[in-house]
C-alpha atoms as a PDB file:
ATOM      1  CA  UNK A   1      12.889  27.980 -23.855  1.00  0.00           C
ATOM      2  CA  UNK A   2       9.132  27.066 -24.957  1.00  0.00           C
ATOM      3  CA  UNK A   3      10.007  27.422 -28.757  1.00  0.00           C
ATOM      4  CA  UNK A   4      13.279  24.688 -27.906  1.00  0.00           C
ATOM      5  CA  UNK A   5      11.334  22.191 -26.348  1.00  0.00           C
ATOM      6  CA  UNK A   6       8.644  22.484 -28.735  1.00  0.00           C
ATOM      7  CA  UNK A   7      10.755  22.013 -31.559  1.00  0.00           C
ATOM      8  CA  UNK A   8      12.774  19.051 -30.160  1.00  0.00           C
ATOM      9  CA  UNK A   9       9.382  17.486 -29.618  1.00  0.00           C
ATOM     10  CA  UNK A  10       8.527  17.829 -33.021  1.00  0.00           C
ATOM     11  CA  UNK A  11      11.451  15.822 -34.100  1.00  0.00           C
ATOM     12  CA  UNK A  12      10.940  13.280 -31.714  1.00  0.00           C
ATOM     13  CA  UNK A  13       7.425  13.033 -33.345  1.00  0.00           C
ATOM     14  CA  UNK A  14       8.545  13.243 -36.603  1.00  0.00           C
ATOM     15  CA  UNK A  15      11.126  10.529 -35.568  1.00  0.00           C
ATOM     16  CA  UNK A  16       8.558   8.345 -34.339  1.00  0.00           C
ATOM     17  CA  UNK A  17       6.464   8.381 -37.410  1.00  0.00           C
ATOM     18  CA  UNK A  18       9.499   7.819 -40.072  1.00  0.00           C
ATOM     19  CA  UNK A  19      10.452   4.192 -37.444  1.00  0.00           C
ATOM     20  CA  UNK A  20       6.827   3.427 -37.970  1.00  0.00           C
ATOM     21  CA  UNK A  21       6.621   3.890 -41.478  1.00  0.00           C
ATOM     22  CA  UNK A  22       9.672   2.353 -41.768  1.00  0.00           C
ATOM     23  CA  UNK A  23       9.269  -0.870 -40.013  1.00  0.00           C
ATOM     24  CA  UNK A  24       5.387  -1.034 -41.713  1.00  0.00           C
ATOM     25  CA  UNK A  25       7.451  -1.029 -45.215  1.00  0.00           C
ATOM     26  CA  UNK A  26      10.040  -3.745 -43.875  1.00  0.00           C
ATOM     27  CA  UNK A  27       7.082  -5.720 -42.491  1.00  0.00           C
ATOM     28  CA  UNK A  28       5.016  -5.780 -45.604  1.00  0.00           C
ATOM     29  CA  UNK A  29       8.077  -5.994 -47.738  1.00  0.00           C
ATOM     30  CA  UNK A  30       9.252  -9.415 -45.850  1.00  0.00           C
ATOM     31  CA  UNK A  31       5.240 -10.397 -46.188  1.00  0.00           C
ATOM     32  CA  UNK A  32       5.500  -9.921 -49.832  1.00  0.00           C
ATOM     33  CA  UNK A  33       8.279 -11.865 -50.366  1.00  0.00           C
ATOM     34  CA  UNK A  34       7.747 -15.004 -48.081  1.00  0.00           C
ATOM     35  CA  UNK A  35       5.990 -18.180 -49.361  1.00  0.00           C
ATOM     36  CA  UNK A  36       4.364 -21.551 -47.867  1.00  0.00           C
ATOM     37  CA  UNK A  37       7.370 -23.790 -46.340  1.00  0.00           C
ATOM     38  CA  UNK A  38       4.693 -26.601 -47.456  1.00  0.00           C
ATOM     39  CA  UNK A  39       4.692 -25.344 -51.283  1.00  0.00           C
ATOM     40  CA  UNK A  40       8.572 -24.766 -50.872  1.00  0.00           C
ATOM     41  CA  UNK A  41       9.312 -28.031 -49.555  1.00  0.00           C
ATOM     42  CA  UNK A  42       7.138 -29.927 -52.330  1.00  0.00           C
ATOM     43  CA  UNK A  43       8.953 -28.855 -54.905  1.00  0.00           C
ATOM     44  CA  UNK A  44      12.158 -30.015 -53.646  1.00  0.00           C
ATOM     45  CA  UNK A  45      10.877 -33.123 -52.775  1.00  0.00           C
ATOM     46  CA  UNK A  46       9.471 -33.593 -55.792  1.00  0.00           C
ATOM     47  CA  UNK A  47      12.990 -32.982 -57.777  1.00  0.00           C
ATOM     48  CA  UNK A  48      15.023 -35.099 -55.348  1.00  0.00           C
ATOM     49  CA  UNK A  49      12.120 -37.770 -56.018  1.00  0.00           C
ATOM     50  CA  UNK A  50      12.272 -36.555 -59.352  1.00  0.00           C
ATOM     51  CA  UNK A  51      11.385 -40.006 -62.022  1.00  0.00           C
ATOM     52  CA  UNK A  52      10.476 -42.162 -59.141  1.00  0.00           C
ATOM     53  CA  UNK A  53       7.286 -40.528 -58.451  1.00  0.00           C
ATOM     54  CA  UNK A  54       4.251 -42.461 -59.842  1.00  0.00           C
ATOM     55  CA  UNK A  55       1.916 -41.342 -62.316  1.00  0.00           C
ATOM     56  CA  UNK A  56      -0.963 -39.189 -61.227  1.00  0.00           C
ATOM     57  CA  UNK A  57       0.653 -39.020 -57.482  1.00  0.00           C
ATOM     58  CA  UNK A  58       1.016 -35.814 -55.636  1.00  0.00           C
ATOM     59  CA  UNK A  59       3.210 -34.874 -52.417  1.00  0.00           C
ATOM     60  CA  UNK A  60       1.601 -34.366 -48.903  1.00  0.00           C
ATOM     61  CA  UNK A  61       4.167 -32.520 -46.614  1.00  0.00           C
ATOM     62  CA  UNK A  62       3.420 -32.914 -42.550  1.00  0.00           C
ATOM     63  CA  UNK A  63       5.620 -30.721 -41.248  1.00  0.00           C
ATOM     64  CA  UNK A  64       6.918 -31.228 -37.113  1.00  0.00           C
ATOM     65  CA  UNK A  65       4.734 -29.435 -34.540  1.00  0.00           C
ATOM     66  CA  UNK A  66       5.905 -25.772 -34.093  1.00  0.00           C
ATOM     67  CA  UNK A  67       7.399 -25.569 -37.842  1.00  0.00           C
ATOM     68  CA  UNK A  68       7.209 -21.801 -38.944  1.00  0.00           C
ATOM     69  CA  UNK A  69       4.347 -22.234 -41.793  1.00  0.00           C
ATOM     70  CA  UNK A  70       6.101 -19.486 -44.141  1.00  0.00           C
ATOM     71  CA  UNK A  71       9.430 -18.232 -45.247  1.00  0.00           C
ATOM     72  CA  UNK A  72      11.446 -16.674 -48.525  1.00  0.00           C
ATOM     73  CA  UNK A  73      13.877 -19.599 -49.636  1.00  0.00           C
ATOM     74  CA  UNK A  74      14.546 -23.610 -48.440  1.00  0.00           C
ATOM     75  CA  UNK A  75      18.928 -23.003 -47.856  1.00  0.00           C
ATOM     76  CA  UNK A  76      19.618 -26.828 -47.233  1.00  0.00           C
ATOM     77  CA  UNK A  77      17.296 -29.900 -47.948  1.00  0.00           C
ATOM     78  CA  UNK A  78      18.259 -33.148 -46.962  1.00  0.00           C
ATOM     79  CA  UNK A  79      15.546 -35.845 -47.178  1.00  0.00           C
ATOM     80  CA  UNK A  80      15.925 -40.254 -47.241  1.00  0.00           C
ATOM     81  CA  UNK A  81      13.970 -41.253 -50.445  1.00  0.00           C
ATOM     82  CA  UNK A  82      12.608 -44.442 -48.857  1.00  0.00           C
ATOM     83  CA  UNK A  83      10.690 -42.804 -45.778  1.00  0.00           C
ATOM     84  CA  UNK A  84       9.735 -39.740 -46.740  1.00  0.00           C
ATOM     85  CA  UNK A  85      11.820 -38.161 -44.043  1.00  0.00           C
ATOM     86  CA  UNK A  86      13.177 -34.424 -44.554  1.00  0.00           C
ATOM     87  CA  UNK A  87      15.332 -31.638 -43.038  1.00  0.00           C
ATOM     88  CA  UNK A  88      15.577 -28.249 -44.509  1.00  0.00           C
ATOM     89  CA  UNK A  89      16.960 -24.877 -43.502  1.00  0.00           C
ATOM     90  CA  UNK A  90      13.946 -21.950 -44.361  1.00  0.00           C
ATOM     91  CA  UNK A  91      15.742 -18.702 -44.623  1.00  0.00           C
ATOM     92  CA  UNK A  92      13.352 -16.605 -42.949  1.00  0.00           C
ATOM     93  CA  UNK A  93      13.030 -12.416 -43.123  1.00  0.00           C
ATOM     94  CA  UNK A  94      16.899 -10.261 -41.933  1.00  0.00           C
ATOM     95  CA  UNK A  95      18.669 -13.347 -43.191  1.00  0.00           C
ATOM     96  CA  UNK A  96      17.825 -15.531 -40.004  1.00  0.00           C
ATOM     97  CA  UNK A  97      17.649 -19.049 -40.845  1.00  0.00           C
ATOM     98  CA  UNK A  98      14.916 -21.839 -39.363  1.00  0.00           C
ATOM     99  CA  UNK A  99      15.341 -25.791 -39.242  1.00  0.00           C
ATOM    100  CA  UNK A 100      12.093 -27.511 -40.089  1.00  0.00           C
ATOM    101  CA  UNK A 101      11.419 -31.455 -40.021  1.00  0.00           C
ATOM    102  CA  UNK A 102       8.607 -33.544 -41.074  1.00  0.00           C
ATOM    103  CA  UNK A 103       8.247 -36.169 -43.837  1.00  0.00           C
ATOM    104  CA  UNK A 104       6.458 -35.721 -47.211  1.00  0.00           C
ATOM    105  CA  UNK A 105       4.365 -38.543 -48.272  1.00  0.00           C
ATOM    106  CA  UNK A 106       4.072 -39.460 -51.759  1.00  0.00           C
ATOM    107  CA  UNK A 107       0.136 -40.443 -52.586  1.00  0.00           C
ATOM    108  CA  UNK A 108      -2.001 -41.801 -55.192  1.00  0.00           C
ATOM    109  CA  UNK A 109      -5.294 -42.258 -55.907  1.00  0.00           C
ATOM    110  CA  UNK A 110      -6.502 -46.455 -55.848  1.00  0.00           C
ATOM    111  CA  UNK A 111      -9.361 -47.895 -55.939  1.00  0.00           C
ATOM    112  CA  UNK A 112     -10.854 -49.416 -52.909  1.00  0.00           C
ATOM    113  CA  UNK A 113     -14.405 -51.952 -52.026  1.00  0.00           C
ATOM    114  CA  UNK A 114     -17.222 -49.461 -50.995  1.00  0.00           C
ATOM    115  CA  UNK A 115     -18.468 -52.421 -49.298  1.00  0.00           C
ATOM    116  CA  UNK A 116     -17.379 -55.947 -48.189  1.00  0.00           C
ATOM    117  CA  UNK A 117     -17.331 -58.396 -51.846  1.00  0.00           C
ATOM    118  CA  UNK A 118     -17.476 -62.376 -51.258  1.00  0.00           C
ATOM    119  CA  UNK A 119     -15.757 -64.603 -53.731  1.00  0.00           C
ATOM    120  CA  UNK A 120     -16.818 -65.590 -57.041  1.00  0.00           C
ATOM    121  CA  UNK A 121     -18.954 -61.956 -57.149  1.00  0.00           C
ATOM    122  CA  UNK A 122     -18.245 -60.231 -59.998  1.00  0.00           C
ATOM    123  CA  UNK A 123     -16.851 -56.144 -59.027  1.00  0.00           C
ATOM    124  CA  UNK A 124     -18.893 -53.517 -60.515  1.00  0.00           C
ATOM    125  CA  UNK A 125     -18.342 -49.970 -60.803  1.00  0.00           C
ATOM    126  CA  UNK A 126     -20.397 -49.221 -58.310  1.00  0.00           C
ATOM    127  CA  UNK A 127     -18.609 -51.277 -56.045  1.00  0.00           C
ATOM    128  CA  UNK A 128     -15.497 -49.579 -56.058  1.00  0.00           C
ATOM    129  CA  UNK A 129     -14.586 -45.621 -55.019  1.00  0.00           C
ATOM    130  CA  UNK A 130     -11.080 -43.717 -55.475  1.00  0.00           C
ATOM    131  CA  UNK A 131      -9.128 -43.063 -52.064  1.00  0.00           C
ATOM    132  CA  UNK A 132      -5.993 -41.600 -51.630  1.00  0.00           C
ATOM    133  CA  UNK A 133      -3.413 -43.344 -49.628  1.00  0.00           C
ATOM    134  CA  UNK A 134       0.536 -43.384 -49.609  1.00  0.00           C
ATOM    135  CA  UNK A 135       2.553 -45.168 -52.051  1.00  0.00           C
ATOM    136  CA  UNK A 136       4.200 -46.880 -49.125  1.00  0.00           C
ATOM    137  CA  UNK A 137       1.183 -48.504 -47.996  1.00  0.00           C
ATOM    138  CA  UNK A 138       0.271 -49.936 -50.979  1.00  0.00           C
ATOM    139  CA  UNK A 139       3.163 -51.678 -51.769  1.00  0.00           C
ATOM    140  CA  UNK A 140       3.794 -54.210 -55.221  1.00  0.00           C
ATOM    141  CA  UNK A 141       0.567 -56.300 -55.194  1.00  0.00           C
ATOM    142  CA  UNK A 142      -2.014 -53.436 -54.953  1.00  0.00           C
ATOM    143  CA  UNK A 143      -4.185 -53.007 -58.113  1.00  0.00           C
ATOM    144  CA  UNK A 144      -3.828 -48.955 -58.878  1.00  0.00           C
ATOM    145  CA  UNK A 145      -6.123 -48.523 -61.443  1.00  0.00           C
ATOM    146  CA  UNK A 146     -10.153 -49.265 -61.632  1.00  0.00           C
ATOM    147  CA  UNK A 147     -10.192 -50.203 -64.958  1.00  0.00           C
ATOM    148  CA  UNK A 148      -8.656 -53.140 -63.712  1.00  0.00           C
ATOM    149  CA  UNK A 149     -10.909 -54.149 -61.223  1.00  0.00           C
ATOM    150  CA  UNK A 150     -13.732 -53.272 -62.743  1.00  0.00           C
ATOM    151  CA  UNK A 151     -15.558 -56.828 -64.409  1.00  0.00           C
ATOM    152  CA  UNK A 152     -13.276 -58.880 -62.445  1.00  0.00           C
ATOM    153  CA  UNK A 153     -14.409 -61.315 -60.412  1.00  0.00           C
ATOM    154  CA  UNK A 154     -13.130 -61.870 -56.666  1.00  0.00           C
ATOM    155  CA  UNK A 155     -10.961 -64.874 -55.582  1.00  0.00           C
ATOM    156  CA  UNK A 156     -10.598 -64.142 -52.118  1.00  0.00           C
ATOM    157  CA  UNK A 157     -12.814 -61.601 -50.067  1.00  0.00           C
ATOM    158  CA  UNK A 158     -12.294 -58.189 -50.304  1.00  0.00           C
ATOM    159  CA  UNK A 159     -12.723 -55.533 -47.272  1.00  0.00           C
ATOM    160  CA  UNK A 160     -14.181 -52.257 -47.989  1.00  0.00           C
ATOM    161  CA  UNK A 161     -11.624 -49.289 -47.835  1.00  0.00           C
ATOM    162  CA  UNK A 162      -8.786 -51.712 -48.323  1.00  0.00           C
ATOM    163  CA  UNK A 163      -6.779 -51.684 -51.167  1.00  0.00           C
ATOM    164  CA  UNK A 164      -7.192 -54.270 -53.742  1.00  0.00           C
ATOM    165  CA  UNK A 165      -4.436 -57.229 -54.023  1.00  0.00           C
ATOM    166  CA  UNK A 166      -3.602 -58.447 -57.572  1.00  0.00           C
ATOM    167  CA  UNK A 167      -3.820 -61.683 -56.395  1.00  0.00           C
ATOM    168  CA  UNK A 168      -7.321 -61.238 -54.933  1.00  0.00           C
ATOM    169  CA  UNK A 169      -9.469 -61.040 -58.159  1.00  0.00           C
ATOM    170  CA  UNK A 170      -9.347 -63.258 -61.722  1.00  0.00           C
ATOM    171  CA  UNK A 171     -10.465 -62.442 -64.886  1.00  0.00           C
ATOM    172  CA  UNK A 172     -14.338 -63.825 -64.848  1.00  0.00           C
ATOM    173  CA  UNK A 173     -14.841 -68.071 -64.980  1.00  0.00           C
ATOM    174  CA  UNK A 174     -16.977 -68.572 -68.204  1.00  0.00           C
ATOM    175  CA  UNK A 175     -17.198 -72.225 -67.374  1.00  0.00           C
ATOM    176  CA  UNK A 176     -17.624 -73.866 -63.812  1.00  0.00           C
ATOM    177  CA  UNK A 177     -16.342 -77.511 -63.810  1.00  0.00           C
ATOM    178  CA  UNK A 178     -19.134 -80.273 -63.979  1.00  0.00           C
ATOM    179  CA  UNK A 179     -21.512 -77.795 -65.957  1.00  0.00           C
ATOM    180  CA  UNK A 180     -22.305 -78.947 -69.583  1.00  0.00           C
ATOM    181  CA  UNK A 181     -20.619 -76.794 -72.406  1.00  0.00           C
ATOM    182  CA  UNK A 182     -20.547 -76.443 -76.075  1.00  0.00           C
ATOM    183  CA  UNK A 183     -17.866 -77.463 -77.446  1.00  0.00           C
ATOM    184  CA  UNK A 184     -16.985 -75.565 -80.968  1.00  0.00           C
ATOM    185  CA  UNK A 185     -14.496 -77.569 -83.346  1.00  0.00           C
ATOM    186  CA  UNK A 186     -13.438 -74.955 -86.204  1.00  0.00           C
ATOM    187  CA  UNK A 187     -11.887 -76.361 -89.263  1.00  0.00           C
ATOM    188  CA  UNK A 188     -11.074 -74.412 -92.125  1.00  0.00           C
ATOM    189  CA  UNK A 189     -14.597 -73.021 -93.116  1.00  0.00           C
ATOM    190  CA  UNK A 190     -16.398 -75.636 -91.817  1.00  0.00           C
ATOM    191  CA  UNK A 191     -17.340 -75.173 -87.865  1.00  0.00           C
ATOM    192  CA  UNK A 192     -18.673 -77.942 -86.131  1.00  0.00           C
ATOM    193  CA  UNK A 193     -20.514 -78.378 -82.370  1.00  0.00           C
ATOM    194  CA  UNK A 194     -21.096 -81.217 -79.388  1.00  0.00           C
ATOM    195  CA  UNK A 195     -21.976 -81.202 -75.950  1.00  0.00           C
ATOM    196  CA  UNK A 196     -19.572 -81.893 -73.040  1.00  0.00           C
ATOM    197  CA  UNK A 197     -18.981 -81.676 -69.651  1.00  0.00           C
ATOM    198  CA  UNK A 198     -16.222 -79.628 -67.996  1.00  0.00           C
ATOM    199  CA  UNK A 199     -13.406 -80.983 -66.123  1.00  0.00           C
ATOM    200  CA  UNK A 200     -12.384 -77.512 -64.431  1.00  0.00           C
ATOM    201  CA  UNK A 201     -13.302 -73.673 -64.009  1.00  0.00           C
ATOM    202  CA  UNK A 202     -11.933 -71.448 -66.445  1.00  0.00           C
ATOM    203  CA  UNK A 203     -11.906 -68.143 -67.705  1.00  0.00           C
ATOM    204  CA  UNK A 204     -10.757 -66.113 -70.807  1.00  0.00           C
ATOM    205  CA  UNK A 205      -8.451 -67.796 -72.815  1.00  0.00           C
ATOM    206  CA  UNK A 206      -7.422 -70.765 -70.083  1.00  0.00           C
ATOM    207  CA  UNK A 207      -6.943 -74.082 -71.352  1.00  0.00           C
ATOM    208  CA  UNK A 208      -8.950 -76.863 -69.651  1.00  0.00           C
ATOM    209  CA  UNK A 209     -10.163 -80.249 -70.023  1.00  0.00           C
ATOM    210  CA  UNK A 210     -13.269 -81.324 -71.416  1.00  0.00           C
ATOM    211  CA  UNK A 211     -15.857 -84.759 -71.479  1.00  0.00           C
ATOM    212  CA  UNK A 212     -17.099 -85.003 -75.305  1.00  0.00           C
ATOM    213  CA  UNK A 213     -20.488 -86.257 -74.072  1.00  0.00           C
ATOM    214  CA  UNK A 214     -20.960 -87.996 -78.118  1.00  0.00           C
ATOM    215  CA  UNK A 215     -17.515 -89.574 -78.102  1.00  0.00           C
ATOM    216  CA  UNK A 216     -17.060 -90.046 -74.291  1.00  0.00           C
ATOM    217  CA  UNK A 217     -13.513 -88.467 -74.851  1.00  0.00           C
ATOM    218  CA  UNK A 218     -11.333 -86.567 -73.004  1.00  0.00           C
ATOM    219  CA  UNK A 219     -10.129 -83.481 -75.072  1.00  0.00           C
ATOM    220  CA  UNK A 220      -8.436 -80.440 -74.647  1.00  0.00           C
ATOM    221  CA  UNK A 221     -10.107 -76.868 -74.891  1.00  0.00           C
ATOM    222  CA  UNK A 222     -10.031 -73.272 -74.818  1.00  0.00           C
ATOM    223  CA  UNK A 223     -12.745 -71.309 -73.202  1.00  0.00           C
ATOM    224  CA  UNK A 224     -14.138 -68.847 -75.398  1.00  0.00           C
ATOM    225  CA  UNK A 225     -17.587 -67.654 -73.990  1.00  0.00           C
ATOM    226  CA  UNK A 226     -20.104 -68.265 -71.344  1.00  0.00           C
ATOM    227  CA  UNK A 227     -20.311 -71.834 -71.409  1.00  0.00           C
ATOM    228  CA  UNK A 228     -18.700 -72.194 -74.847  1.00  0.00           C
ATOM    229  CA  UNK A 229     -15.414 -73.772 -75.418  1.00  0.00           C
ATOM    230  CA  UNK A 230     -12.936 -74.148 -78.138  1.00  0.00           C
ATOM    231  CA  UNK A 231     -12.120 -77.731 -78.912  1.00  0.00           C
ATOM    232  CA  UNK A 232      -9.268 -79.369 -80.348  1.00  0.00           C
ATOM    233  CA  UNK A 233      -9.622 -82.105 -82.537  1.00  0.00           C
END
């Protein structure tokens, strides 16, 4: 009788030990294999965004509040392109399957005033740092890259941390109206200068009007330089 129920408790023993080992394979197993529902959901975002995604942006997924954080495979994906909005089925370990929600926001890096800029100052690089903010925030008007802000000069005041409108900043005026200018007449070889007075601000390139102080005429005029314009005879 003592050699019986010593040898039946040796199986249960034994028993015990091959569950354990058993469900400490399974466990690690299913550890192995599961991934980041973050990671997962990113790249399937990122192909249903697919060509639509800006340059340089990356994906930020916020999943809902009590969202299991890992899993082996995304099932189903739905997600609305416009808002960022997702639902996906994570198939989790034993084939049981978990509905997460959240909403992926698309980002990108812009530049942004490290400080408040009045008009007519001229943006340095020191002025500006990178921030990233979502796409949707920024919107049509927002400048997106520093090299274009950089040497500008501001038309209406800019707030520091706030992206940069288009609108906001102009190339910089190289001649303030009612300042004297020289005005450069190039014919041929020969290239000719007078003094005048301008009519209007301008920068690069613009066209504005200008007082030939020898004739007393009104001519027309490119600006060129600081204070140096382009006339036309």
């Amino acid at each position: 009788m003592f050699w019986h129920m010593t040898r039946r408790i040796a199986e249960w023993i034994a028993l015990i030990v091959l569950v354990m080992l058993s469900v400490t394979f399974w466990t690690d197993f299913a550890q192995a294999s599961e991934d980041s529902v973050a990671l997962m959901i990113e790249e399937r975002a990122a192909a249903e965004l697919g060509a639509t995604l800006p340059d340089d942006s990356r994906i930020e997924i916020r999943l809902a509040a009590g969202a299991i954080e890992t899993g082996n495979f995304v099932q189903e994906f739905w997600m609305d392109p416009k808002t960022g909005q997702f639902i996906a089925n994570i198939m989790t370990d034993y084939g049981m399957p978990q509905r997460v929600w959240g909403v992926a926001v698309v980002t990108i890096e812009v530049p942004v005033p490290t400080r408040l800029i009045l008009p007519d100052e001229i943006i340095t690089a020191d002025d500006i740092t990178g921030v990233e903010m979502p796409v949707q925030r920024l919107g049509t008007f927002a400048v997106r890259s520093a090299e274009d802000v950089v040497g500008t000069q501001v038309r209406r005041m800019l707030a520091a941390g706030r992206p940069v409108p288009r609108q906001s900043i102009i190339p910089p005026k190289l001649v303030n109206r009612g300042e004297k200018v020289k005005i450069v007449f190039n014919q041929g070889g020969l290239s000719l200068t007078a003094k005048g007075r301008a009519m209007a601000d301008a920068h690069l390139g613009q066209e504005i009007r200008v007082v030939n102080l020898s004739s007393n005429k009104t001519i027309s005029a490119i600006a060129r330089a600081q204070g140096v314009v382009e006339g036309d005879r």
